[in-house]
PDB file of N, CA and C in Angstrom:
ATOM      1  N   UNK A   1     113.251 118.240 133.217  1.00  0.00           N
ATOM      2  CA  UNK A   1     112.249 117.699 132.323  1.00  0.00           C
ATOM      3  C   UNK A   1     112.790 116.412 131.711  1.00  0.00           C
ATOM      4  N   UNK A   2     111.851 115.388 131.420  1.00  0.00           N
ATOM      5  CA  UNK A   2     112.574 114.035 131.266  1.00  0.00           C
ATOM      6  C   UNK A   2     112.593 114.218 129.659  1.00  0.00           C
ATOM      7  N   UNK A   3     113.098 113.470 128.999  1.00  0.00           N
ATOM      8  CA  UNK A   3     113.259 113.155 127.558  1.00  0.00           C
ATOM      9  C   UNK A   3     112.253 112.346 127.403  1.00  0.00           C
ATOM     10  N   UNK A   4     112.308 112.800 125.873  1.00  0.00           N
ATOM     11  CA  UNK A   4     111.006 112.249 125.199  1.00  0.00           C
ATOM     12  C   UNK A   4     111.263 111.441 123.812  1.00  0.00           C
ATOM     13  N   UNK A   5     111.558 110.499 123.708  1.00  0.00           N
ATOM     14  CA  UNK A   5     112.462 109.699 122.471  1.00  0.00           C
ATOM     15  C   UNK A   5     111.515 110.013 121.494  1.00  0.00           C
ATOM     16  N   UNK A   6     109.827 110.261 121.633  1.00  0.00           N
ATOM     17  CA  UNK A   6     108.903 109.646 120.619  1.00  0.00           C
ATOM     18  C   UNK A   6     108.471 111.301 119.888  1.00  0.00           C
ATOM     19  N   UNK A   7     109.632 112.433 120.193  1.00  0.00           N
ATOM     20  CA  UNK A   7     109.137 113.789 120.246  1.00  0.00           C
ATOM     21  C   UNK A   7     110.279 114.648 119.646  1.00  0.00           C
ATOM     22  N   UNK A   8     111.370 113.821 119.411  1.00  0.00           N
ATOM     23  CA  UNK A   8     112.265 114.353 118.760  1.00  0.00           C
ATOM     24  C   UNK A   8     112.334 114.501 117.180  1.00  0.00           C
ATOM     25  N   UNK A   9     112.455 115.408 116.299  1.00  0.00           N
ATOM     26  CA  UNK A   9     113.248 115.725 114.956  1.00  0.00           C
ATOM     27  C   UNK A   9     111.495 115.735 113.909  1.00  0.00           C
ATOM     28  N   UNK A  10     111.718 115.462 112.589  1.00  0.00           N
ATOM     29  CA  UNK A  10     110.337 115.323 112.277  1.00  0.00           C
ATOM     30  C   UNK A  10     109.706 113.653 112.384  1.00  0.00           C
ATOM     31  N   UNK A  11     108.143 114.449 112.067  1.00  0.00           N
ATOM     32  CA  UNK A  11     107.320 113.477 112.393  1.00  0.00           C
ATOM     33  C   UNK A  11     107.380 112.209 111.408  1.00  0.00           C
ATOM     34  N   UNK A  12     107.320 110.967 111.770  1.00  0.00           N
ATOM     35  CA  UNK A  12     107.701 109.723 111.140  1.00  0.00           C
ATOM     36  C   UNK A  12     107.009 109.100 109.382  1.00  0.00           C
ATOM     37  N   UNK A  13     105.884 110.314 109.284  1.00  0.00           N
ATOM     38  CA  UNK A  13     105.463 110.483 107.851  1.00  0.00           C
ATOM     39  C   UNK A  13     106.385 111.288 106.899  1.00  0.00           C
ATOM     40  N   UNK A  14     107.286 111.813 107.684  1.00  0.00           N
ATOM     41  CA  UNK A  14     108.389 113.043 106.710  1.00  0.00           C
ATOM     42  C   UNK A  14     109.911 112.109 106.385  1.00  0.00           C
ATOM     43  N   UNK A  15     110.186 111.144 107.483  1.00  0.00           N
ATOM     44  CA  UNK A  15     111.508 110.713 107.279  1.00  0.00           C
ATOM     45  C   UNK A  15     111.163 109.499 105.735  1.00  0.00           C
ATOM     46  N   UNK A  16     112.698 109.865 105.220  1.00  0.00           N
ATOM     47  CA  UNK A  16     112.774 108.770 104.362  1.00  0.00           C
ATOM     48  C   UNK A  16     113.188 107.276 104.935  1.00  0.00           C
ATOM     49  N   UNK A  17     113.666 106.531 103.956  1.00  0.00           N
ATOM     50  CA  UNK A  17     113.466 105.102 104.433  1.00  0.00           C
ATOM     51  C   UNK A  17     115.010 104.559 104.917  1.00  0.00           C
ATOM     52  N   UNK A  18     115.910 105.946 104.513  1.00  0.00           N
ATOM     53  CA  UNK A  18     116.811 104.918 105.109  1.00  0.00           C
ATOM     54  C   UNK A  18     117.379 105.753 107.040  1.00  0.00           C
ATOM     55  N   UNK A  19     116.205 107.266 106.782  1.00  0.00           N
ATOM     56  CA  UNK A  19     116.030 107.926 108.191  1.00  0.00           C
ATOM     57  C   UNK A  19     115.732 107.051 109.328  1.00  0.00           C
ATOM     58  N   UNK A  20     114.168 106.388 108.874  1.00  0.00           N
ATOM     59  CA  UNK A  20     113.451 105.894 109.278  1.00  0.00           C
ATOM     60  C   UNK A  20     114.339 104.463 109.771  1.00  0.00           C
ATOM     61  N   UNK A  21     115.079 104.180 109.316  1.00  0.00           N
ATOM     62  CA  UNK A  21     115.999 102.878 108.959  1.00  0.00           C
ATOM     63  C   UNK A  21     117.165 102.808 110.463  1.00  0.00           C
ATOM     64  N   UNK A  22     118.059 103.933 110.169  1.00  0.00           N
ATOM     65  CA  UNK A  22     118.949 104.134 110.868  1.00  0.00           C
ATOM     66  C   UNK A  22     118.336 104.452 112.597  1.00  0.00           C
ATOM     67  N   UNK A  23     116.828 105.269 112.852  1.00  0.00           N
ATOM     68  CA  UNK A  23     116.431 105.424 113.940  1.00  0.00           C
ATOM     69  C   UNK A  23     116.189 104.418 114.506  1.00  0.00           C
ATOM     70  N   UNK A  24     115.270 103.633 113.668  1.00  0.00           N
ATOM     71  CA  UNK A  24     115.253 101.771 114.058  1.00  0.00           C
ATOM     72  C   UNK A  24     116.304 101.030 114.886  1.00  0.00           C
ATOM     73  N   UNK A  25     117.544 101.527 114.304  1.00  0.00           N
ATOM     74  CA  UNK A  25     118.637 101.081 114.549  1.00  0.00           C
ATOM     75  C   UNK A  25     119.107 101.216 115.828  1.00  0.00           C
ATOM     76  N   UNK A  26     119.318 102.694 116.187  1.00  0.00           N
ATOM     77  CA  UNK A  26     119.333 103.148 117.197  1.00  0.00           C
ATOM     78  C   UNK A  26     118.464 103.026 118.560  1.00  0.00           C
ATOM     79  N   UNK A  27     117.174 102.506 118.148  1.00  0.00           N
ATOM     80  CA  UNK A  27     116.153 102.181 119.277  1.00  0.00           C
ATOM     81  C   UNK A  27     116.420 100.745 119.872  1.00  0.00           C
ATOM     82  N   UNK A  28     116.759  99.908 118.927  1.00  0.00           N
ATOM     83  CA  UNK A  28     116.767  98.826 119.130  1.00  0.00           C
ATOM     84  C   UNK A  28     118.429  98.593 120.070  1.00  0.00           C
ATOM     85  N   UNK A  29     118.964  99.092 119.833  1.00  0.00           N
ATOM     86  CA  UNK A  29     120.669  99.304 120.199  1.00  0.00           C
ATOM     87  C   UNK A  29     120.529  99.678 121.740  1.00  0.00           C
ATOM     88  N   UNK A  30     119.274 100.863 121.655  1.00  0.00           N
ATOM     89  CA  UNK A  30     119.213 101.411 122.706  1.00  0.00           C
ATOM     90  C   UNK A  30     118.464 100.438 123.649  1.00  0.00           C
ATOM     91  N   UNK A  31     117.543  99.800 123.270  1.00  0.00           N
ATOM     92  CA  UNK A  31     116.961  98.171 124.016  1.00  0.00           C
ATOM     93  C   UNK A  31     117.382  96.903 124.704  1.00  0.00           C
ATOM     94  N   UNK A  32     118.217  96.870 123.532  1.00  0.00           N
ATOM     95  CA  UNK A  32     118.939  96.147 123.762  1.00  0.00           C
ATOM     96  C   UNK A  32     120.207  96.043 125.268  1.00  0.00           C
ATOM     97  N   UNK A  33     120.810  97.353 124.953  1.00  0.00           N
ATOM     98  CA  UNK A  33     121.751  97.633 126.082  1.00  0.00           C
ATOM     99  C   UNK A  33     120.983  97.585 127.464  1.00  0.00           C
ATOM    100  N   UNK A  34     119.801  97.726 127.446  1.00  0.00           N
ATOM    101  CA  UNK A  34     119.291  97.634 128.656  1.00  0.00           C
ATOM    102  C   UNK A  34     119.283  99.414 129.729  1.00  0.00           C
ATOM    103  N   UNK A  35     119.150  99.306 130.823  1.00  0.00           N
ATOM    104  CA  UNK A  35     119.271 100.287 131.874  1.00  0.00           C
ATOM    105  C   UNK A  35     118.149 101.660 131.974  1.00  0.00           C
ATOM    106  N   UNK A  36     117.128 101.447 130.657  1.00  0.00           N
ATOM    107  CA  UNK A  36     116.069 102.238 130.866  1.00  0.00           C
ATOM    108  C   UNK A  36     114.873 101.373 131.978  1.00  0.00           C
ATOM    109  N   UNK A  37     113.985 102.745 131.963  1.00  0.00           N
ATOM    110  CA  UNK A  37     112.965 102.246 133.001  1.00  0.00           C
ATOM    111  C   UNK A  37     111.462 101.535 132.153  1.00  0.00           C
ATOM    112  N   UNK A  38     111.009 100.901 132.640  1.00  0.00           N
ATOM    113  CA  UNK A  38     109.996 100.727 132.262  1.00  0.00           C
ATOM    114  C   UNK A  38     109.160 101.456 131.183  1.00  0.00           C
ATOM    115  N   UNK A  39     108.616 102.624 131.242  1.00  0.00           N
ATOM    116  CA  UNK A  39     108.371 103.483 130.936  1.00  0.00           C
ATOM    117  C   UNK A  39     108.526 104.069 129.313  1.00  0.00           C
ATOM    118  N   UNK A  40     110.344 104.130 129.754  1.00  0.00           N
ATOM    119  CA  UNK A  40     111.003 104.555 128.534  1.00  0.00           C
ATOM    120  C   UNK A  40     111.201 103.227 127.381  1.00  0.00           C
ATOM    121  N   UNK A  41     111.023 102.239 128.034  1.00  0.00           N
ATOM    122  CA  UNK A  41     111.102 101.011 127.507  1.00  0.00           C
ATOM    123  C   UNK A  41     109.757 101.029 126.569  1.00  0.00           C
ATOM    124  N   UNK A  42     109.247 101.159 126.837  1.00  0.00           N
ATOM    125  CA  UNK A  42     107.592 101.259 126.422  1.00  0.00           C
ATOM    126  C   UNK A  42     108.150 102.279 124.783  1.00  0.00           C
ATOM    127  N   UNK A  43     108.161 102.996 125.538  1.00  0.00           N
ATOM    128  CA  UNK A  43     108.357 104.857 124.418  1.00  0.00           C
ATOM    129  C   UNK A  43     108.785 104.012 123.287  1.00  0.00           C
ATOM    130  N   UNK A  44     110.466 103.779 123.945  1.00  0.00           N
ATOM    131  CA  UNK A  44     110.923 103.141 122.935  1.00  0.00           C
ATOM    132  C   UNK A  44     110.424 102.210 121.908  1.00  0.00           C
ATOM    133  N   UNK A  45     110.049 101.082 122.564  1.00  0.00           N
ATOM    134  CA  UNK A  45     109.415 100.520 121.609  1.00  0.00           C
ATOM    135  C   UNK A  45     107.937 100.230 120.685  1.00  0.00           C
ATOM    136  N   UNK A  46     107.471 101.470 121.202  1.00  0.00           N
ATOM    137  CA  UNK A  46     105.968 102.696 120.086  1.00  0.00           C
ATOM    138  C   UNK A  46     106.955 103.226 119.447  1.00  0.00           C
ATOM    139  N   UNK A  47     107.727 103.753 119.419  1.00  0.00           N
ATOM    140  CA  UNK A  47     108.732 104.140 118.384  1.00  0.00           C
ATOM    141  C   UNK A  47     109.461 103.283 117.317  1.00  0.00           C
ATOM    142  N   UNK A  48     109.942 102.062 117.852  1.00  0.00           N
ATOM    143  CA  UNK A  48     110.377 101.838 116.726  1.00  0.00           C
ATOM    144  C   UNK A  48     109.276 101.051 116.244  1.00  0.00           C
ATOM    145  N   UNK A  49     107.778 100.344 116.808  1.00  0.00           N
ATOM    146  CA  UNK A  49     107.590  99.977 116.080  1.00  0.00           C
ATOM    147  C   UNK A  49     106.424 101.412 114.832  1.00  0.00           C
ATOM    148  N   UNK A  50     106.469 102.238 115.012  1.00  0.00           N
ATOM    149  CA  UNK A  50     106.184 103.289 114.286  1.00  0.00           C
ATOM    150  C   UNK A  50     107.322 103.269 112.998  1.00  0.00           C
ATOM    151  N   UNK A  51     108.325 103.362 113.348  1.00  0.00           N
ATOM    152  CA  UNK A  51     109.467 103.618 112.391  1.00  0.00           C
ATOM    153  C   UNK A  51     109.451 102.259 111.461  1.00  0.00           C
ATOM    154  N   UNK A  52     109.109 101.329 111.911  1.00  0.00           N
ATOM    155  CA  UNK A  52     109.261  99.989 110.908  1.00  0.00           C
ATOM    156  C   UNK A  52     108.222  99.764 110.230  1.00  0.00           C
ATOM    157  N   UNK A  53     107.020  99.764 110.622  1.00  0.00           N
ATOM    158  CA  UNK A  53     105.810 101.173 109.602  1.00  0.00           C
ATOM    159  C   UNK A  53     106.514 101.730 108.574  1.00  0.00           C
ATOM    160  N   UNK A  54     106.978 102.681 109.180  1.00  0.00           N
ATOM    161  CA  UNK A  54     107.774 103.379 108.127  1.00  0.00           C
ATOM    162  C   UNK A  54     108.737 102.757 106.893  1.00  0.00           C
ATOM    163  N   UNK A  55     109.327 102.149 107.297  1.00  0.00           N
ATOM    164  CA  UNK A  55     109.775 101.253 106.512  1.00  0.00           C
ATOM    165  C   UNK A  55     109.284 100.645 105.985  1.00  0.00           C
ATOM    166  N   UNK A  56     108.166  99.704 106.268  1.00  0.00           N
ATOM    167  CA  UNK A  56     107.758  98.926 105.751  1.00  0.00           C
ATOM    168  C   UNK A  56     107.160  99.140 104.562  1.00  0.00           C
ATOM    169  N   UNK A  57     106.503 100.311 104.939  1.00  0.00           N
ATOM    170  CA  UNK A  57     105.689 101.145 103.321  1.00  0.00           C
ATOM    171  C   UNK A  57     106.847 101.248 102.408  1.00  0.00           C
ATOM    172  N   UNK A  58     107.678 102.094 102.702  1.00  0.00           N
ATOM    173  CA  UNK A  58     109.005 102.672 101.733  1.00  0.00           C
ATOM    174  C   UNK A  58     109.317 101.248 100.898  1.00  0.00           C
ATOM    175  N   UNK A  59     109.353  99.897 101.651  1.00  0.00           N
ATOM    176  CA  UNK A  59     110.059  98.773 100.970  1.00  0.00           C
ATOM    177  C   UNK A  59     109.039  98.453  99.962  1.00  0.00           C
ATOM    178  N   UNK A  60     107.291  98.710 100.488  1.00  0.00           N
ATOM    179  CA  UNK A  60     105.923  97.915  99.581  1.00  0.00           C
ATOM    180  C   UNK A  60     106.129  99.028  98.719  1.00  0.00           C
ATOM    181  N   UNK A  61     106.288 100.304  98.600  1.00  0.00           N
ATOM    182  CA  UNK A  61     106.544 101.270  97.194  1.00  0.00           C
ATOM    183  C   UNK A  61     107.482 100.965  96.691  1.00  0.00           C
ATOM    184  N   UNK A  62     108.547 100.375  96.896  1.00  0.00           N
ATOM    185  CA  UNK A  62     109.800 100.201  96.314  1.00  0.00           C
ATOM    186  C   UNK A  62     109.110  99.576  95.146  1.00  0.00           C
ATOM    187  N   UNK A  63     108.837  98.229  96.142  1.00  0.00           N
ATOM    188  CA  UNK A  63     108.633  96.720  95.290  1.00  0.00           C
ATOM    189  C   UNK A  63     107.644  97.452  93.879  1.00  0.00           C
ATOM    190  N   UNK A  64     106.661  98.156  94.407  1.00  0.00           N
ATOM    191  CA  UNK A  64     105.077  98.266  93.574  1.00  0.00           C
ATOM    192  C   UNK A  64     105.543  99.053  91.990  1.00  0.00           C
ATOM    193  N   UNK A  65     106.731  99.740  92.458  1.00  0.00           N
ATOM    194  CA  UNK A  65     107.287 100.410  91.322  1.00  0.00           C
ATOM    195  C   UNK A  65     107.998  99.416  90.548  1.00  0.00           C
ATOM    196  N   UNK A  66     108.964  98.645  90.826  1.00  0.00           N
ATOM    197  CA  UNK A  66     109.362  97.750  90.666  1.00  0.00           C
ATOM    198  C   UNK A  66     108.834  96.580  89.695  1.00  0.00           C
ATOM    199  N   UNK A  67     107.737  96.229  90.291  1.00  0.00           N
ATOM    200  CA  UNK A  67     106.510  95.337  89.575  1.00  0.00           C
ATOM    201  C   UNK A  67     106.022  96.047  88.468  1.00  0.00           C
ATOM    202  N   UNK A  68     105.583  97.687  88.779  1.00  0.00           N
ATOM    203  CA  UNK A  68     105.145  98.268  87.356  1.00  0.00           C
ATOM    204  C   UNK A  68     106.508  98.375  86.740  1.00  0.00           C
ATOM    205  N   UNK A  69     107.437  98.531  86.658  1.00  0.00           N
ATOM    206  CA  UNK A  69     108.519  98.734  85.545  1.00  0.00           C
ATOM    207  C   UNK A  69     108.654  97.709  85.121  1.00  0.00           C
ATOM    208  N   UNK A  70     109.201  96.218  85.677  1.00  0.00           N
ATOM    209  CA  UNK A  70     109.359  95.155  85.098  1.00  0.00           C
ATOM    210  C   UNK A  70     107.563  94.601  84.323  1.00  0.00           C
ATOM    211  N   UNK A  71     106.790  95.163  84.597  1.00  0.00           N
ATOM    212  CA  UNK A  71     105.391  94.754  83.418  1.00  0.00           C
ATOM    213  C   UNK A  71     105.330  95.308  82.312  1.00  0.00           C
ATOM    214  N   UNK A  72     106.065  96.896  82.898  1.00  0.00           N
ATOM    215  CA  UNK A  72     105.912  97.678  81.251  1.00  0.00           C
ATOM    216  C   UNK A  72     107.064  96.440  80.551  1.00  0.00           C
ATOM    217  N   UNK A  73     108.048  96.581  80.858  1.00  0.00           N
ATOM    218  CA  UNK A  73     108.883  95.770  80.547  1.00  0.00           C
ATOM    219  C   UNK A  73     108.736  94.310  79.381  1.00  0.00           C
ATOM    220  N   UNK A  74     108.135  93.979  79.890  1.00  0.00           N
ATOM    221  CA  UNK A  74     107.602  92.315  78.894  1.00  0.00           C
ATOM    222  C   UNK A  74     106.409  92.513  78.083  1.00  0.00           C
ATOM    223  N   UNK A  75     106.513  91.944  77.082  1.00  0.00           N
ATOM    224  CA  UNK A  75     105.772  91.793  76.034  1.00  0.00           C
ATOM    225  C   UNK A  75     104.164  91.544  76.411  1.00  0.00           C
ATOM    226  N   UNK A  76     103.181  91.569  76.057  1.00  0.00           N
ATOM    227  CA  UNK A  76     102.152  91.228  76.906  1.00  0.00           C
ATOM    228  C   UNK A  76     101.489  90.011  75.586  1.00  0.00           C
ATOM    229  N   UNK A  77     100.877  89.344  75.887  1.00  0.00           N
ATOM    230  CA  UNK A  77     100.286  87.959  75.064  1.00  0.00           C
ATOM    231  C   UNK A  77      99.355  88.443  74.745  1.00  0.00           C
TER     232      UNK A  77
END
């Protein structure tokens, strides 16, 4: 049975951001090196770009919290 990169561990709404982060990592590593097929090439990269999704939200909540703390923060006119 062939492997399935896009089917492993939990689903990409459950990982946190630095899960989501490090898999990125690994896909791209794995791209990079080359020697997959077509195919898996593909997988791969629906995956990571799923995972950078992922990220990407985690970084826009970061910020959004961020923005509300520094407003409570200052005086308002």
């Amino acid at each position: 049975m062939p492997d399935s990169p896009t089917n492993d561990g939990p689903t990409n709404d459950d990982l946190t951001y630095e899960e989501a982060r490090d898999q990125l990592i690994e896909v791209v590593r794995t791209l990079e090196q080359g020697g997959t097929s077509l195919a898996e090439s593909l997988a791969l990269w629906e995956q990571g770009e799923a995972l950078a999704k992922v990220c990407q939200r985690a970084l826009e909540g970061a910020r959004a919290r961020l923005d509300e703390a520094l407003g409570e923060g200052t005086p308002s006119s």
